[in-house]
C-alpha atoms as a PDB file:
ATOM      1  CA  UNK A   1      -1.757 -64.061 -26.103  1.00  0.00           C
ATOM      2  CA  UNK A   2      -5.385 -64.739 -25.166  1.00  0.00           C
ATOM      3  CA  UNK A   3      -7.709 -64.945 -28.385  1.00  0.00           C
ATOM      4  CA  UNK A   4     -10.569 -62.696 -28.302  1.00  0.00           C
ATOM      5  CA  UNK A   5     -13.601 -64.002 -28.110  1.00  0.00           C
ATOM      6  CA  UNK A   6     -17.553 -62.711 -28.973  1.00  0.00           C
ATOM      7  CA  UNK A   7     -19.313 -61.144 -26.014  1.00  0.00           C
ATOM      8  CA  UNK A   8     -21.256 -63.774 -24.031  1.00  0.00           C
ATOM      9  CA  UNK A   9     -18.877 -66.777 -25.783  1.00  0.00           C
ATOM     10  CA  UNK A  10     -17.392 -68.995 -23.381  1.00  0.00           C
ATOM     11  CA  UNK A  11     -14.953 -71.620 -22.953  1.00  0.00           C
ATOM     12  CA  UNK A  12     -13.689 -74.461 -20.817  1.00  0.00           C
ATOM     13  CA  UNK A  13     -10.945 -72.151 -18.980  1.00  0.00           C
ATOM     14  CA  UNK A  14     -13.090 -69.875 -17.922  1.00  0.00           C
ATOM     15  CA  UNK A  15     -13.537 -71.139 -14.115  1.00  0.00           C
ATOM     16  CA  UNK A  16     -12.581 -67.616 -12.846  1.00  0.00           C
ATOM     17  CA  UNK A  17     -16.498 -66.743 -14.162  1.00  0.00           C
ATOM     18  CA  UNK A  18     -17.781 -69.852 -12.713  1.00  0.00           C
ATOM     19  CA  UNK A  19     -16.381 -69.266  -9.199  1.00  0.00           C
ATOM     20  CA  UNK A  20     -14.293 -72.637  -9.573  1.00  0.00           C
ATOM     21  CA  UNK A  21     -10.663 -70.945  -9.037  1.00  0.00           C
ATOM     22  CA  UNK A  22      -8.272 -74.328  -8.117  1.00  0.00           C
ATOM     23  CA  UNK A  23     -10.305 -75.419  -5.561  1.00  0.00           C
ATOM     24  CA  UNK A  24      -9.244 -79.022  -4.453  1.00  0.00           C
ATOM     25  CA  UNK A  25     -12.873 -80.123  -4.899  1.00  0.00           C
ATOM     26  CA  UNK A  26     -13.203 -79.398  -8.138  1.00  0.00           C
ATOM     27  CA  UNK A  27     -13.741 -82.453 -10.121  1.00  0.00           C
ATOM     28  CA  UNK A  28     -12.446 -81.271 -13.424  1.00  0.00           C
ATOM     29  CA  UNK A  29     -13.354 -83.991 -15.917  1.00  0.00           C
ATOM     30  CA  UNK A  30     -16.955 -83.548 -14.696  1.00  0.00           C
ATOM     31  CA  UNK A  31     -16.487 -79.799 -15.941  1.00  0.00           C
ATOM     32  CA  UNK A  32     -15.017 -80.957 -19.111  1.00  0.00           C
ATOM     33  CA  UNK A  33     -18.033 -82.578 -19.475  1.00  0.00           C
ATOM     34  CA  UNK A  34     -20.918 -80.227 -18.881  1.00  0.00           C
ATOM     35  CA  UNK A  35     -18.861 -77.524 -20.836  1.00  0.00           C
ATOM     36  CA  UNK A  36     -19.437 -80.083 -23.826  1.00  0.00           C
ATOM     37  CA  UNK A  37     -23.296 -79.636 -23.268  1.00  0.00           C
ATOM     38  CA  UNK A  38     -23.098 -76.091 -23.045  1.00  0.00           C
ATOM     39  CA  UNK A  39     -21.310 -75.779 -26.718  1.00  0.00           C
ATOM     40  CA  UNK A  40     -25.078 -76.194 -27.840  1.00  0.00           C
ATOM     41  CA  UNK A  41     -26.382 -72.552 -27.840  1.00  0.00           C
ATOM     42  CA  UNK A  42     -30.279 -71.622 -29.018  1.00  0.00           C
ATOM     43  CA  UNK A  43     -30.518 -72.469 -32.692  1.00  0.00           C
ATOM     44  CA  UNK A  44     -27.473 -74.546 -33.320  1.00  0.00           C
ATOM     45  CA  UNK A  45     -28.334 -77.915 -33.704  1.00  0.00           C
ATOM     46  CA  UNK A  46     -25.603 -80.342 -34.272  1.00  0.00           C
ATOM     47  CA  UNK A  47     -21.650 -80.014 -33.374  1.00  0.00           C
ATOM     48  CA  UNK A  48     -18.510 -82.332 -34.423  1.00  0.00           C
ATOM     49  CA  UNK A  49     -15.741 -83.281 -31.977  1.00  0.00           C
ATOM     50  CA  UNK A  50     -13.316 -80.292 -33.941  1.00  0.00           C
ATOM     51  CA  UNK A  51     -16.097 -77.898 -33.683  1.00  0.00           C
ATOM     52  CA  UNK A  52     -16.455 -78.772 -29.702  1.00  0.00           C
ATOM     53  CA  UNK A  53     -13.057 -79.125 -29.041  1.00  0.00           C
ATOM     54  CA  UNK A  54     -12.222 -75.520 -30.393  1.00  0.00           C
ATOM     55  CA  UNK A  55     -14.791 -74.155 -28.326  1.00  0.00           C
ATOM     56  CA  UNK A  56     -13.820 -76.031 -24.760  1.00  0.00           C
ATOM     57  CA  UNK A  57     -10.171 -75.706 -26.124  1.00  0.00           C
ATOM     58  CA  UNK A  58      -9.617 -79.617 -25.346  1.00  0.00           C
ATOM     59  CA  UNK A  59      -7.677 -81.642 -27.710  1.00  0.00           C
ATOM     60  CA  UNK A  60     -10.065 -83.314 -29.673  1.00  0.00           C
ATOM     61  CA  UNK A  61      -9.418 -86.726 -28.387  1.00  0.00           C
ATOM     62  CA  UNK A  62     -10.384 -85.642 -25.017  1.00  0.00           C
ATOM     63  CA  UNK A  63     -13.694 -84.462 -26.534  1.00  0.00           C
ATOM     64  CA  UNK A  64     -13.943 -87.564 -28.441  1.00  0.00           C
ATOM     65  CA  UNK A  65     -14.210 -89.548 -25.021  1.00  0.00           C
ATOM     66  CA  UNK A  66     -16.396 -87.069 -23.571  1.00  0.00           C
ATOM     67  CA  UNK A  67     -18.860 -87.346 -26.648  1.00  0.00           C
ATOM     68  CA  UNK A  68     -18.653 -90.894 -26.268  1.00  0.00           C
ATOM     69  CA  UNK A  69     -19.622 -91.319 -22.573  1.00  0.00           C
ATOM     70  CA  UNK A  70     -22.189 -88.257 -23.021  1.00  0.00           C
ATOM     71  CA  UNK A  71     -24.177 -90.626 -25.714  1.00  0.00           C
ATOM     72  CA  UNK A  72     -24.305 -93.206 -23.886  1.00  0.00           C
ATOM     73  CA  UNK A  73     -25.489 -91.216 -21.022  1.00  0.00           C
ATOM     74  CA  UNK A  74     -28.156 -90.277 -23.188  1.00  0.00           C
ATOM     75  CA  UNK A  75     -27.135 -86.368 -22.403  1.00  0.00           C
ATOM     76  CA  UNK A  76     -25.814 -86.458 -26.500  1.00  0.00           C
ATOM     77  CA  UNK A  77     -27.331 -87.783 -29.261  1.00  0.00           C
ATOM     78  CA  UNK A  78     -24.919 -88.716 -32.240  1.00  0.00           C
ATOM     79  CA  UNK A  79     -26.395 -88.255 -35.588  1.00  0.00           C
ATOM     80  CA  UNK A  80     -25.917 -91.406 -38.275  1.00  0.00           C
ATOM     81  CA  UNK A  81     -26.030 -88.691 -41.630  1.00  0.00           C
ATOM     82  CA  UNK A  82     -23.425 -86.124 -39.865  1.00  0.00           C
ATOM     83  CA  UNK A  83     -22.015 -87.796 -37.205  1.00  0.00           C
ATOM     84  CA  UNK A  84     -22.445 -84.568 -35.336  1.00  0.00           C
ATOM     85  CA  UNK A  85     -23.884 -84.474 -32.000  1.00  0.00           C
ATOM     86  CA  UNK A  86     -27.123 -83.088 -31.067  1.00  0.00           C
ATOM     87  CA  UNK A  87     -28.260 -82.619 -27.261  1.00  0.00           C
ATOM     88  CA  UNK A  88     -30.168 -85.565 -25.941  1.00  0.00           C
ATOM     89  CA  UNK A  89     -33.137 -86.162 -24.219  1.00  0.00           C
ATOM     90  CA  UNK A  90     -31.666 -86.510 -20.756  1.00  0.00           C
ATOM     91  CA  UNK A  91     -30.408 -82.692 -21.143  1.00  0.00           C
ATOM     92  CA  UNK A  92     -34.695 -82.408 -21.339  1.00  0.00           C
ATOM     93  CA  UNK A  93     -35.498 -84.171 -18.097  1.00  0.00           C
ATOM     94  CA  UNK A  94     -32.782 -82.150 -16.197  1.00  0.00           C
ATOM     95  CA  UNK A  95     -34.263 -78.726 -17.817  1.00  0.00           C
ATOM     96  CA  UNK A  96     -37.762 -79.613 -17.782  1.00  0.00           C
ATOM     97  CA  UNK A  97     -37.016 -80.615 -13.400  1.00  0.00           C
ATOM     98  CA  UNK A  98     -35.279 -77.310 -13.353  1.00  0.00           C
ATOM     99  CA  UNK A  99     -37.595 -74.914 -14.596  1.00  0.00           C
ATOM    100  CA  UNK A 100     -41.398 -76.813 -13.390  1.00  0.00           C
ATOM    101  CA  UNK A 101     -39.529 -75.806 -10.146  1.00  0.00           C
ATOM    102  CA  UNK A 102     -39.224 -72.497 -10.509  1.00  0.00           C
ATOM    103  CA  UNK A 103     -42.287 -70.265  -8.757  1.00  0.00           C
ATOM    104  CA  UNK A 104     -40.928 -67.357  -9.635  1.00  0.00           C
ATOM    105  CA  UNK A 105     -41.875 -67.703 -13.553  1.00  0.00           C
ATOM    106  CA  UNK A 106     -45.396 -68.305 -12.081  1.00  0.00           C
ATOM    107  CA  UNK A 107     -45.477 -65.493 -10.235  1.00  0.00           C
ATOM    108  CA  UNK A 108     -44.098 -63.269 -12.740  1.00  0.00           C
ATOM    109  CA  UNK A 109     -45.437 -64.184 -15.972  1.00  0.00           C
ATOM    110  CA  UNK A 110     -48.637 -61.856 -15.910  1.00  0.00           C
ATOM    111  CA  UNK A 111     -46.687 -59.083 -14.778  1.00  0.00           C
ATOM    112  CA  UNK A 112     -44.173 -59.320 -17.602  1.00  0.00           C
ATOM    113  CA  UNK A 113     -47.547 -59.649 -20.102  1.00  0.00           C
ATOM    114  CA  UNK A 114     -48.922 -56.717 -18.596  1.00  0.00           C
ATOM    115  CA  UNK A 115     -45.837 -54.513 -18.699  1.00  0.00           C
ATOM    116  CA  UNK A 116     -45.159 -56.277 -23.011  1.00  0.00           C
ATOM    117  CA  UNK A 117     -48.392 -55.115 -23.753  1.00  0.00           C
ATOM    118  CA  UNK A 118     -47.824 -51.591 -21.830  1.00  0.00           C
ATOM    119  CA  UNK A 119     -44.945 -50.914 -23.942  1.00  0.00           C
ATOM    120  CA  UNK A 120     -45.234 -53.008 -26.730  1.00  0.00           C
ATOM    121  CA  UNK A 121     -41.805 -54.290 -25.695  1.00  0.00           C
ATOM    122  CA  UNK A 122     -39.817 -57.895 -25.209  1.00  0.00           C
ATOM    123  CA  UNK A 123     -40.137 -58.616 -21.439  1.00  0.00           C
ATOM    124  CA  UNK A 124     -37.924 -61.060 -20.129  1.00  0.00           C
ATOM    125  CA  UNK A 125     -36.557 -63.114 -17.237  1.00  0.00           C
ATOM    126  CA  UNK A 126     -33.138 -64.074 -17.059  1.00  0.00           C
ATOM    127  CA  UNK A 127     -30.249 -65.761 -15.272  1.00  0.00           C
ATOM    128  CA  UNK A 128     -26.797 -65.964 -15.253  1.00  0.00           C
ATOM    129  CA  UNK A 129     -25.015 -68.838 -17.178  1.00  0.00           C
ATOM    130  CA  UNK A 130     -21.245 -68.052 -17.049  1.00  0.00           C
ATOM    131  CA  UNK A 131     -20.440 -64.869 -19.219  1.00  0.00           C
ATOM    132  CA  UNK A 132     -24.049 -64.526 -20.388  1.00  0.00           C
ATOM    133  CA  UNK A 133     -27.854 -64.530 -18.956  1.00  0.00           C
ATOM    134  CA  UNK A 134     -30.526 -66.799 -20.534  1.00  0.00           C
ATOM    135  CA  UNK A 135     -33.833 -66.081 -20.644  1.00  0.00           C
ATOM    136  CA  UNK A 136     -36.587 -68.385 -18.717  1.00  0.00           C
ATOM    137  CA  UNK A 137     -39.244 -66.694 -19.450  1.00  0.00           C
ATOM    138  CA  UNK A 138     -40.133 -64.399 -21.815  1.00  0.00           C
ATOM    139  CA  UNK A 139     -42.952 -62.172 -23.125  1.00  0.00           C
ATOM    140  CA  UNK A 140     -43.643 -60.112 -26.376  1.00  0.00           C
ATOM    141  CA  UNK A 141     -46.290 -58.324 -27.234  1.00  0.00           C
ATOM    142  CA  UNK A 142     -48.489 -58.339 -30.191  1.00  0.00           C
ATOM    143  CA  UNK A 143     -46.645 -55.505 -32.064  1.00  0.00           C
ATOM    144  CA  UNK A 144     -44.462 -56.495 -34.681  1.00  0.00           C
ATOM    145  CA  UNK A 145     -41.763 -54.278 -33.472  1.00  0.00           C
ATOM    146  CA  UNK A 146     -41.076 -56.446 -30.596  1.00  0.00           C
ATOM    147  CA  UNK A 147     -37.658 -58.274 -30.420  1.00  0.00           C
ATOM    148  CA  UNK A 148     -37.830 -61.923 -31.279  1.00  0.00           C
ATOM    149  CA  UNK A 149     -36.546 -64.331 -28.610  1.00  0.00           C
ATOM    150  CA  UNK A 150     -37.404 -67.097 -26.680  1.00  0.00           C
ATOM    151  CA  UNK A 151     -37.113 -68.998 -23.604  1.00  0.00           C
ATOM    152  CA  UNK A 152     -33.469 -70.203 -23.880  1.00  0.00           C
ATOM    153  CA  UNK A 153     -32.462 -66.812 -25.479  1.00  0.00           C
ATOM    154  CA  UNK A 154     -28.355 -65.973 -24.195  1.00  0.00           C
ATOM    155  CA  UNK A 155     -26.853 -62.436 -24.398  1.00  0.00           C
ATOM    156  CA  UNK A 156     -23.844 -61.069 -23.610  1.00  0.00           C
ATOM    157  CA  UNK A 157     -24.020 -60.133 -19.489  1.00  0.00           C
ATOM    158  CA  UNK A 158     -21.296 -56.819 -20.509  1.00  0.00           C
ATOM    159  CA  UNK A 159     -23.644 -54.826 -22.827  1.00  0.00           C
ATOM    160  CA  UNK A 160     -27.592 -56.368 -22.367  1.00  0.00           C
ATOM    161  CA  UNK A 161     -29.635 -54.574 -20.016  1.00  0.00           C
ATOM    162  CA  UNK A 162     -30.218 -57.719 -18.494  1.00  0.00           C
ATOM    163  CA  UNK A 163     -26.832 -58.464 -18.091  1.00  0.00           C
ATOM    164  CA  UNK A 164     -25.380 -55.090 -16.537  1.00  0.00           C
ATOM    165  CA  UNK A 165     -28.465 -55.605 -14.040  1.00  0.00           C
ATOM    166  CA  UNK A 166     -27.269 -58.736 -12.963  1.00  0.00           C
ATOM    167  CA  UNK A 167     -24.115 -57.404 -12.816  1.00  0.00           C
ATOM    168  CA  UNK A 168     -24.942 -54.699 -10.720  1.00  0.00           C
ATOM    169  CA  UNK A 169     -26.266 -56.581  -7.855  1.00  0.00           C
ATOM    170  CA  UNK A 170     -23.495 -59.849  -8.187  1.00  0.00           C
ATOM    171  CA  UNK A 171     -21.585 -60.627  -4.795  1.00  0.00           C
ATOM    172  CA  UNK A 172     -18.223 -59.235  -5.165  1.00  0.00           C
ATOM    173  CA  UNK A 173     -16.269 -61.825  -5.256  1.00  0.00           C
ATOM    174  CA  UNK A 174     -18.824 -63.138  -8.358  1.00  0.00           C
ATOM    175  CA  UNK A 175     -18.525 -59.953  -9.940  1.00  0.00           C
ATOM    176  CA  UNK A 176     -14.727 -60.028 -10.099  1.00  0.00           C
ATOM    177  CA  UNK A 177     -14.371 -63.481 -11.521  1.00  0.00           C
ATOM    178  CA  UNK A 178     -16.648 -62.444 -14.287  1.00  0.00           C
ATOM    179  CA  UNK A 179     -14.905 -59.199 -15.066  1.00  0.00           C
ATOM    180  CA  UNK A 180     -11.231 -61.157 -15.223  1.00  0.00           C
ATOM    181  CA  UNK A 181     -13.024 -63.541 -17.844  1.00  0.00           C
ATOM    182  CA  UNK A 182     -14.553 -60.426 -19.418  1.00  0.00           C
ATOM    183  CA  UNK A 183     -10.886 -58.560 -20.137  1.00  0.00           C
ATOM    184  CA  UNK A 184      -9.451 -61.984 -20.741  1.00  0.00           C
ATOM    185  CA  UNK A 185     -11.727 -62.748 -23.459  1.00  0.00           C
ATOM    186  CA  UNK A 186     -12.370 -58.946 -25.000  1.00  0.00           C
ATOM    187  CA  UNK A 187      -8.771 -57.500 -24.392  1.00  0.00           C
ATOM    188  CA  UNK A 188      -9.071 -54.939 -27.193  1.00  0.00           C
ATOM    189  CA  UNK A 189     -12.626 -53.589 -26.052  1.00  0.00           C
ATOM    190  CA  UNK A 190     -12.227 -54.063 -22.209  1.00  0.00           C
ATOM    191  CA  UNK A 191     -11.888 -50.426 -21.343  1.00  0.00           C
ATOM    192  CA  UNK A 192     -14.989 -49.743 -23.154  1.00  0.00           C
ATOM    193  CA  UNK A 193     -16.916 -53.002 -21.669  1.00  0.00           C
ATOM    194  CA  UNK A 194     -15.847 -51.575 -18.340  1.00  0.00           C
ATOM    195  CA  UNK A 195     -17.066 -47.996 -18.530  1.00  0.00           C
ATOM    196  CA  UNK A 196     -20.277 -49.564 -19.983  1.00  0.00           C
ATOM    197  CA  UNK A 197     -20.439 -52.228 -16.956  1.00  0.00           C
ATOM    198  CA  UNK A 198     -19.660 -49.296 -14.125  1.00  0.00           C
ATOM    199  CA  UNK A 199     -22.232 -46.831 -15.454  1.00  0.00           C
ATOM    200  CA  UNK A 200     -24.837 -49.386 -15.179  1.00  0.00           C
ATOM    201  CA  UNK A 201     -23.826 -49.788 -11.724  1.00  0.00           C
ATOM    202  CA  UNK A 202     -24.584 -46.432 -11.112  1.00  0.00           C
ATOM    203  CA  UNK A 203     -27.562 -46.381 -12.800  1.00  0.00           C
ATOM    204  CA  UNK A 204     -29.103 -49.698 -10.946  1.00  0.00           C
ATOM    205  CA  UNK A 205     -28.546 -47.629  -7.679  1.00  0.00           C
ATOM    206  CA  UNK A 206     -29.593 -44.060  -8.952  1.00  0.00           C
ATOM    207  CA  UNK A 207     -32.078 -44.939 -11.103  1.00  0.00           C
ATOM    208  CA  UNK A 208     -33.130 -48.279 -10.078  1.00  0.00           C
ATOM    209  CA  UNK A 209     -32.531 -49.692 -13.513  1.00  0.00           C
ATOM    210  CA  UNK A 210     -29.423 -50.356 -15.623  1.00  0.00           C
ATOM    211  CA  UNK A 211     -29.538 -49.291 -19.240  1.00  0.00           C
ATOM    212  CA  UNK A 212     -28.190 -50.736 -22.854  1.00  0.00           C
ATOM    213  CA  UNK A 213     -29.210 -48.015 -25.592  1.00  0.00           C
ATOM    214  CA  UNK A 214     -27.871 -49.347 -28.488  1.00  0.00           C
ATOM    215  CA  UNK A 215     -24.815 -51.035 -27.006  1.00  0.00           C
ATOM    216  CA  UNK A 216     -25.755 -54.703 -27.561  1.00  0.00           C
ATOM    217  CA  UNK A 217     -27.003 -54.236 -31.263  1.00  0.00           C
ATOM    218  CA  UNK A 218     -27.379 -50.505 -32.775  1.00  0.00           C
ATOM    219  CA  UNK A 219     -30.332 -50.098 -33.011  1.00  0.00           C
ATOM    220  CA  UNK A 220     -32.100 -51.602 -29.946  1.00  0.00           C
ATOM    221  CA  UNK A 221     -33.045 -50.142 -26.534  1.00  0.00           C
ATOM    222  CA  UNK A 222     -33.707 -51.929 -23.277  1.00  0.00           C
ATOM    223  CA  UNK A 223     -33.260 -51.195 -19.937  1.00  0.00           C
ATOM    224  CA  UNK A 224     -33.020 -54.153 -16.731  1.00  0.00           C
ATOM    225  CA  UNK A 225     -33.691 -54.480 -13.294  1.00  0.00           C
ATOM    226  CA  UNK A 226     -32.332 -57.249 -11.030  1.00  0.00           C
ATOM    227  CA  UNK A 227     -34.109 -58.820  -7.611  1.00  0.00           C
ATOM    228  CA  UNK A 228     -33.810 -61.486  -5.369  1.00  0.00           C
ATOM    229  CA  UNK A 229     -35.904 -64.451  -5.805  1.00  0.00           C
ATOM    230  CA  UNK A 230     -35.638 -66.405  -2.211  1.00  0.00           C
ATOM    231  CA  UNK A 231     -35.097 -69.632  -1.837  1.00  0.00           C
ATOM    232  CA  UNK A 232     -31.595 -69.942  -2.344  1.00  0.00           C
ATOM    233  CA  UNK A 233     -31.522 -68.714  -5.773  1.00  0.00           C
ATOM    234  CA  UNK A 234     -29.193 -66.191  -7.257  1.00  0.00           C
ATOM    235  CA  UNK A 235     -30.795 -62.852  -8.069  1.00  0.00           C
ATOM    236  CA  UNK A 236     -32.222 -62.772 -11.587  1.00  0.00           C
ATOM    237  CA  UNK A 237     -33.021 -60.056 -13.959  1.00  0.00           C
ATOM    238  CA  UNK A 238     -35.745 -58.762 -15.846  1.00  0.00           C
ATOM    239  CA  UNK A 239     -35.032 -56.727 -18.869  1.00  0.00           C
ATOM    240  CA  UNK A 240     -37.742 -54.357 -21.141  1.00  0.00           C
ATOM    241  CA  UNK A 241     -35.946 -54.282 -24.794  1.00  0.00           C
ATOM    242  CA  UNK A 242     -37.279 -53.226 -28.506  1.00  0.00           C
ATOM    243  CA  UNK A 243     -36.650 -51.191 -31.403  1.00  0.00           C
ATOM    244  CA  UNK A 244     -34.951 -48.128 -30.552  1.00  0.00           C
ATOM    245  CA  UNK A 245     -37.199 -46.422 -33.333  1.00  0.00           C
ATOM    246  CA  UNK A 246     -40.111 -47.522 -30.547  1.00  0.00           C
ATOM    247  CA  UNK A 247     -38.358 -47.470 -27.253  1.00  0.00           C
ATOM    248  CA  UNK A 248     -36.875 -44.012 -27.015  1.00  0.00           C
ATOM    249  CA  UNK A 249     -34.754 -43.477 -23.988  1.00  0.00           C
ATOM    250  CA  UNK A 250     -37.265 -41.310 -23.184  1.00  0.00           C
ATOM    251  CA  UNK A 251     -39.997 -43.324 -22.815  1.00  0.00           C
ATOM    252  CA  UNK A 252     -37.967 -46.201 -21.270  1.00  0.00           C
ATOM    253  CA  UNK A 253     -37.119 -44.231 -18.245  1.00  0.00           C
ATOM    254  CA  UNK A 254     -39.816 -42.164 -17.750  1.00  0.00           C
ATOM    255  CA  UNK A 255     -42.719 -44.489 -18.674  1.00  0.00           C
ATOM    256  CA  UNK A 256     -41.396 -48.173 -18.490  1.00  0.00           C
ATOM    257  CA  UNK A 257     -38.973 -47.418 -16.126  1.00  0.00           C
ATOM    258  CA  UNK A 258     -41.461 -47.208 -12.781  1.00  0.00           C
ATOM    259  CA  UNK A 259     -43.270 -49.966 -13.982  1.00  0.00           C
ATOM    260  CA  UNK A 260     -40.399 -52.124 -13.845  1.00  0.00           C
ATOM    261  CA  UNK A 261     -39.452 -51.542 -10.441  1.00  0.00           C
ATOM    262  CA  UNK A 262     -43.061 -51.457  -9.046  1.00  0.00           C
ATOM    263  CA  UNK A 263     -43.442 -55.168 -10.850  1.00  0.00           C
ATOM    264  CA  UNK A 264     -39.637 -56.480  -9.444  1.00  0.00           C
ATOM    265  CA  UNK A 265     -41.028 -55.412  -5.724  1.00  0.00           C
ATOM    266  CA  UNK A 266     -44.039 -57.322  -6.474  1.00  0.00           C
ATOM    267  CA  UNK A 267     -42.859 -60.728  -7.641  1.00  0.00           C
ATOM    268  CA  UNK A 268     -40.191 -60.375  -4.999  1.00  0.00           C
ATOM    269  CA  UNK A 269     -42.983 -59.907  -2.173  1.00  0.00           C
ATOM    270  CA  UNK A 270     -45.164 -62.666  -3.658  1.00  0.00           C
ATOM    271  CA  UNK A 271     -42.189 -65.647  -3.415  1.00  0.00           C
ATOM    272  CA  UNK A 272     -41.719 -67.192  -0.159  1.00  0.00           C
ATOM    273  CA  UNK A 273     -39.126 -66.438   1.664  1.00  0.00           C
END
């Protein structure tokens, strides 16, 4: 029987979601690797080797070796008063390449501030990492009511705005990998997950925006629209979330709503192509 897991949680068996199937290519103690580093979510710190290896479901003297040539690699960083691992500052150069690369936060960035400050909303752009999207860039207004994240934020790609938006506009081939993972992981909810992920559909092509009112937590509102940024880049999202007690549905999609889509169309027209 599969274990259920949180929305957004993910493990090293998860290569349908990664697009890996059995290809012949696929060097898999690289993955084992790199599914190490990506144990380390936003705001926990420090693993052990039992902590990692229930997460990548390795035997933990696999992970042991894999924590061992990761330090030395300088991608982990074992600490003497745990002896926990903490990422290292190699993980920083690769991030730190990725993202001074990236035009589209340029380009978008004011836009975002302009629409936070609009609607006194949590603007963000995201991606998709496996069974969730992280954000890379990310603006909140002044109010207080505005969601607290940050740039490395993750949420669950099944029930965030930004996540059914990305969803909606995923290659099908993509898309199916991710919803096998999805029922895999969330057997007892899947039917549910699946309405949620299908009406979004709908909505991204009806209404030009998907919609999470109070599925991801109960009382918070967003809705998401996804684009294409050139360049070889998969599409990314951009999501408008905050209090529901703010945000009414209401005012989402008939005040934030055309905003959105007018700013996607122009950060899409201002990236080369």
């Amino acid at each position: 029987m599969t274990k259920n897991r949180a929305p957004g949680e993910t493990g090293a068996n998860d290569h349908e979601a990664s697009g890996t199937g059995d290809d012949r290519h696929f060097v898999t103690a690289l993955a084992r690797g790199l599914e190490v580093l990506a144990c380390f979510p936003s705001g926990e710190a420090q693993l052990g080797n039992q902590q990692l290896a229930e997460r990548c479901k390795l035997p933990k003297s696999t992970v042991s070796r894999l924590t061992m040539t990761l330090t030395r690699l300088g991608y982990l960083i074992q600490v003497p008063d745990t002896g926990r691992y903490r990422l290292g500052m190699a993980t920083l150069a690769l991030g730190t390449a990725m993202m001074s690369g990236l035009d589209v936060r340029r380009v978008a960035r004011p836009l975002m501030q302009e629409l936070s400050a609009f609607s006194g909303a949590s603007v963000s752009l995201g991606v998709r990492d496996r069974l969730s999207v992280i954000y890379i860039e990310h603006c909140r207004a002044q109010a207080a009511l505005a969601v607290s994240s940050n740039v490395g934020s993750r949420y669950p790609i099944a029930i965030s705005a930004m996540g059914r938006a990305y969803l909606a506009v995923a290659e099908d081939a993509e898309r199916r990998g991710i919803m096998l993972a999805l029922k895999a992981q969330n057997a007892s909810g899947w039917p549910d997950m699946l309405a949620g992920i299908e009406k979004a559909a709908q909505d991204h092509l009806e209404l030009g925006v998907t919609c999470s009112f109070g599925d991801w937590q109960s009382d918070i509102n967003g809705i998401g629209r996804a684009f294409n940024p050139g360049g070889g880049l998969p599409p990314m999202a951009i999501s408008c979330t905050g209090p529901a007690s703010r945000l009414t549905q209401e005012f989402l999609l008939e005040a934030v709503r055309p905003r959105l889509i007018e700013m996607t169309q122009r950060i899409e027209a201002s990236l080369p192509r």
